[in-house]
Protein backbone atom coordinates (compact mmCIF):
# COMPACT_ATOMS: atom_id res chain seq x y z
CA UNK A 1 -15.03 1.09 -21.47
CA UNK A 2 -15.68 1.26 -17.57
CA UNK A 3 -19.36 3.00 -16.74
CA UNK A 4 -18.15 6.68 -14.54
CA UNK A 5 -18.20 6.12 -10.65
CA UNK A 6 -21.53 5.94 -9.05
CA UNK A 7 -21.33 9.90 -7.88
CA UNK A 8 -21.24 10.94 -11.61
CA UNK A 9 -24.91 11.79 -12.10
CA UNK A 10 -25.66 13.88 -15.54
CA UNK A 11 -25.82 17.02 -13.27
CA UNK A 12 -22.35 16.44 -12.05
CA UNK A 13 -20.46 15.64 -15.31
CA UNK A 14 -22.12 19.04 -16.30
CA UNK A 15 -20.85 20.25 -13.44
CA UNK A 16 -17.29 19.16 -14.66
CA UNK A 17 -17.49 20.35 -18.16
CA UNK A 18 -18.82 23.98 -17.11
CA UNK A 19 -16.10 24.35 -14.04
CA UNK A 20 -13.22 22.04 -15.18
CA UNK A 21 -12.93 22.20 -19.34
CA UNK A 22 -12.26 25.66 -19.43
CA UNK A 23 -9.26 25.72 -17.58
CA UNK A 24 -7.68 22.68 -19.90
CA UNK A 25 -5.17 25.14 -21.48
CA UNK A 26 -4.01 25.98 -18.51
CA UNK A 27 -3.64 22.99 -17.30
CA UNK A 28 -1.93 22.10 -20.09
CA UNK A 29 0.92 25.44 -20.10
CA UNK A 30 1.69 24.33 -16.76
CA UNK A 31 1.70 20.49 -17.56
CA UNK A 32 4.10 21.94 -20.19
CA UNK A 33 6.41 24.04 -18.01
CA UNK A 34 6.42 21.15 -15.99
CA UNK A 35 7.66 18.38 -18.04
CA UNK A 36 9.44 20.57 -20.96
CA UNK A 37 8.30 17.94 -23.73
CA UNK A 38 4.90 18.58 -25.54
CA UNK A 39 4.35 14.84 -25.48
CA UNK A 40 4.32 14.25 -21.72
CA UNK A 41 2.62 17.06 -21.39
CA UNK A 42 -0.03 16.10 -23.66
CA UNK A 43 -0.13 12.66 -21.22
CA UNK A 44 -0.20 14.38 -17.43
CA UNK A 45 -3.19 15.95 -19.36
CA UNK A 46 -4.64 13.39 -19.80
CA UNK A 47 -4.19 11.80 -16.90
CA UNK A 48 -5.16 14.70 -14.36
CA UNK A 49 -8.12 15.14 -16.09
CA UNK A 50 -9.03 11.50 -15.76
CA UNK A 51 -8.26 11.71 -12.14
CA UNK A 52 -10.66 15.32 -11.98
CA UNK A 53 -12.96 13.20 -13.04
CA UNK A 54 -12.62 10.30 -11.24
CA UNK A 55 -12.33 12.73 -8.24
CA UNK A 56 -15.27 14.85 -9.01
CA UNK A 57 -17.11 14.43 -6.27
CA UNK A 58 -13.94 15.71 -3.76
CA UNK A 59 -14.72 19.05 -5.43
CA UNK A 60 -16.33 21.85 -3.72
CA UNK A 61 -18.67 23.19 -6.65
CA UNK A 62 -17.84 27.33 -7.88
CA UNK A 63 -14.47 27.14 -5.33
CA UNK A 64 -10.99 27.59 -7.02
CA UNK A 65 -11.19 24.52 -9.84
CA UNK A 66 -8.16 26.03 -11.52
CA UNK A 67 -6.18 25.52 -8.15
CA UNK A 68 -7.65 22.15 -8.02
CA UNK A 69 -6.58 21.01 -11.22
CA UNK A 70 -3.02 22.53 -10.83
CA UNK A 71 -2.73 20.86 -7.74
CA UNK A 72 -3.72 17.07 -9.37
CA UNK A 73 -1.20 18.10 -12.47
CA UNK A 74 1.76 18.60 -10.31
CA UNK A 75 0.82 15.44 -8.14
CA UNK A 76 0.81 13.26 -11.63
CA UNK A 77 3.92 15.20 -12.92
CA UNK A 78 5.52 14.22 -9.72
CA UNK A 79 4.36 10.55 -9.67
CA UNK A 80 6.06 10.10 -13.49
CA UNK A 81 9.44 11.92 -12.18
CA UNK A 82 12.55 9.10 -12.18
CA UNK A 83 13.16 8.32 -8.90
CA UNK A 84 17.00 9.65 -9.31
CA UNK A 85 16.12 12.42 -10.39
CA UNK A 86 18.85 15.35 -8.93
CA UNK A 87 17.74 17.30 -5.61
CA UNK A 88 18.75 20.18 -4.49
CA UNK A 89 19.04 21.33 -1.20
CA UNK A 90 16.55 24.33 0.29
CA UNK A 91 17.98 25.41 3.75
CA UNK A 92 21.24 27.85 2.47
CA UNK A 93 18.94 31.03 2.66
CA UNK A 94 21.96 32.77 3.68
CA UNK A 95 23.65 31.70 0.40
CA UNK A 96 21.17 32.63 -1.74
CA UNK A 97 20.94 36.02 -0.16
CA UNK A 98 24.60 36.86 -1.04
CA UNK A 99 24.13 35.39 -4.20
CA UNK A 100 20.99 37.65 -5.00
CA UNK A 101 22.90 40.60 -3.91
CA UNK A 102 25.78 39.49 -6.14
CA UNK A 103 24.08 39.38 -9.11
CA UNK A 104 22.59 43.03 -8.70
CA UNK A 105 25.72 44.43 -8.24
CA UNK A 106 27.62 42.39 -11.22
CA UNK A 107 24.20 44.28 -13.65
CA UNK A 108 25.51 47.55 -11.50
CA UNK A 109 29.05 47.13 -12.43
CA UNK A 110 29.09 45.76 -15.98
CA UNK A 111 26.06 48.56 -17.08
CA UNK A 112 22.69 46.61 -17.12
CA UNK A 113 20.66 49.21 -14.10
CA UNK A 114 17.96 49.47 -16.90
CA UNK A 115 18.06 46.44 -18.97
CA UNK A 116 14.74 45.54 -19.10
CA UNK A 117 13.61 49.14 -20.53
CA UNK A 118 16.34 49.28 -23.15
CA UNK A 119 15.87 45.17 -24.51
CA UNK A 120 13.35 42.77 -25.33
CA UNK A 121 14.31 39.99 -22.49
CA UNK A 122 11.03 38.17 -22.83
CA UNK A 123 12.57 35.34 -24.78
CA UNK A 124 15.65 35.00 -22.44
CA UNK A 125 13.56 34.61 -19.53
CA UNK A 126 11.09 32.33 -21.01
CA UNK A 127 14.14 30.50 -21.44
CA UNK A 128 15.47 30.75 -18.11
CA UNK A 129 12.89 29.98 -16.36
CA UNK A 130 12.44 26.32 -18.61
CA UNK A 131 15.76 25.90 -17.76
CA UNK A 132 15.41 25.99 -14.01
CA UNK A 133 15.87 23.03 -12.35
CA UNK A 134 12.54 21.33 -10.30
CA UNK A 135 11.15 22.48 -7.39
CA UNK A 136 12.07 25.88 -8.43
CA UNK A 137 10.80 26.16 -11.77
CA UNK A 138 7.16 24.95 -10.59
CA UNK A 139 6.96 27.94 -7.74
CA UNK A 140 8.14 30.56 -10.22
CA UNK A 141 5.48 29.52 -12.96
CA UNK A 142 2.79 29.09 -10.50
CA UNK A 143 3.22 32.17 -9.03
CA UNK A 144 5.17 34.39 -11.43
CA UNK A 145 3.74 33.16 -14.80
CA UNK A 146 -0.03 32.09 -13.52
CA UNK A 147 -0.37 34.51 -11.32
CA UNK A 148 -1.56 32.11 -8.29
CA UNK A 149 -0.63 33.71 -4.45
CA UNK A 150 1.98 32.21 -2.49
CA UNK A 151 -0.88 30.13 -0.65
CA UNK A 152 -2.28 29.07 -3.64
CA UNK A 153 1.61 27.44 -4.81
CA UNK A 154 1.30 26.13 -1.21
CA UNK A 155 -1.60 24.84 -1.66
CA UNK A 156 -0.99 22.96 -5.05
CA UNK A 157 2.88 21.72 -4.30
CA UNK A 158 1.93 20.71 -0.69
CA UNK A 159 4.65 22.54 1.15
CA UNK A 160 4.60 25.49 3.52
CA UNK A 161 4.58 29.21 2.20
CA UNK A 162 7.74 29.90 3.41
CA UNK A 163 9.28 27.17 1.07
CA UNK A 164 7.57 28.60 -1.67
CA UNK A 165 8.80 32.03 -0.57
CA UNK A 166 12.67 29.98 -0.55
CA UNK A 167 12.07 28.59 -4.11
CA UNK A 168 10.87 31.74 -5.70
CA UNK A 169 13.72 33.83 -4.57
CA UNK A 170 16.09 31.35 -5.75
CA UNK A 171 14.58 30.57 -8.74
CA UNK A 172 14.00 34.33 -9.37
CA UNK A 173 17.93 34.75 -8.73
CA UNK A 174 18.81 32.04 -11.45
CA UNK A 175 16.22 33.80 -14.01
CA UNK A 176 17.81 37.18 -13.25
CA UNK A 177 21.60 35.21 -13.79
CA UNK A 178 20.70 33.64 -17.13
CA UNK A 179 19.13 36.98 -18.20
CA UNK A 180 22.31 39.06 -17.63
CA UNK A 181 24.27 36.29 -18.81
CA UNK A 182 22.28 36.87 -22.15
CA UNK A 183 22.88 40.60 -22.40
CA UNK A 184 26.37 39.79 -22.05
CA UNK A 185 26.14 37.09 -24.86
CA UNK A 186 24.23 39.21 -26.92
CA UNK A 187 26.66 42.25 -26.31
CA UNK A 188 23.92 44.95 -25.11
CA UNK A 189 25.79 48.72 -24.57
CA UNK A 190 26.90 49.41 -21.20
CA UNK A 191 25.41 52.06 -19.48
CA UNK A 192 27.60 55.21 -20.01
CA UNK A 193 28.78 56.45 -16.75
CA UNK A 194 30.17 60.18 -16.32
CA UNK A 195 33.52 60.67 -15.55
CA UNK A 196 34.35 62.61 -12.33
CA UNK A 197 36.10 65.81 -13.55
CA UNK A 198 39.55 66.07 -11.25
CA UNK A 199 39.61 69.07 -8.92
């Protein structure tokens, strides 16, 4: 086994184990929602925390380590990603807006305006949002599921807020269709609407 890089002094790899350990299930639920497959999630763990701690001494001590680590995790997730793997284009913001506004007023129309107080939806959106297709799914877990700000996704995917701000609403749109789509499956009660009395 290779001795630890010359900055690793007993102080420091105390340093990791107080600030970086803790966060390892986190690391590994986003590994996870990353890759889909407990396997290769159980390897990007691995390997991001080899690079932490290759990388120590890059580390500002008692600043955001959870951030940190995200950000190496989504740089080895990337680096194992085939290279034909499907993109998808960002720029339609117009489209998306439309669709957005579609898919409110299909839950209007077929009954779902309180949905989420009458069901249990957890499960469908967990599912959703596993389904959504990269780079969406990473912006809505980072900031919807961990609970990081918009600079902190920035921050860890490397791309401007206002991409992240792109992704999230249409990933957030794609939740919210798979979601209806499952009340519809599932055959939830329609809202009951009055009747307008004739005059």
């Amino acid at each position: 086994m290779n001795p630890p890089p010359a900055e690793h002094t007993p102080g420091a790899d105390a340093a990791f184990e107080r600030e970086a350990l803790p966060w390892l299930d986190d690391v590994y639920r986003f590994a996870l929602s990353l890759t889909r497959d407990a396997s290769d999630a159980d390897d990007v763990v691995q390997e991001t925390y080899l690079r932490a701690y290759r990388s120590w001494h890059t580390y500002t001590p008692d600043s955001d380590c959870r951030r940190w680590l995200f950000t190496i995790c989504r740089n080895v997730f990337l680096r194992s990603l085939e290279r034909e793997r499907p993109t998808v284009d960002l720029d339609d913001v117009e489209r998306d807006v439309i669709g957005a506004a579609q898919v409110y007023v299909t839950a209007l129309d077929e009954g779902y305006t309180n949905l989420f107080s009458r069901v249990d939806v957890v499960p469908a959106i967990e599912r959703a949002v596993q389904a959504l297709p990269e780079p969406f799914r990473s912006a809505v877990v980072i900031v919807d599921i961990e609970d990081q700000s918009y600079e902190a996704a920035a921050e860890i995917l490397g791309v401007p807020i206002g991409t992240i701000r792109s992704r999230l609403f249409r990933g957030r749109r794609m939740v919210q269709e798979r979601v209806l789509a499952h009340a519809r499956d599932a055959g939830f009660a329609r809202d009951e609407r009055p009747t307008q009395e004739p005059t």
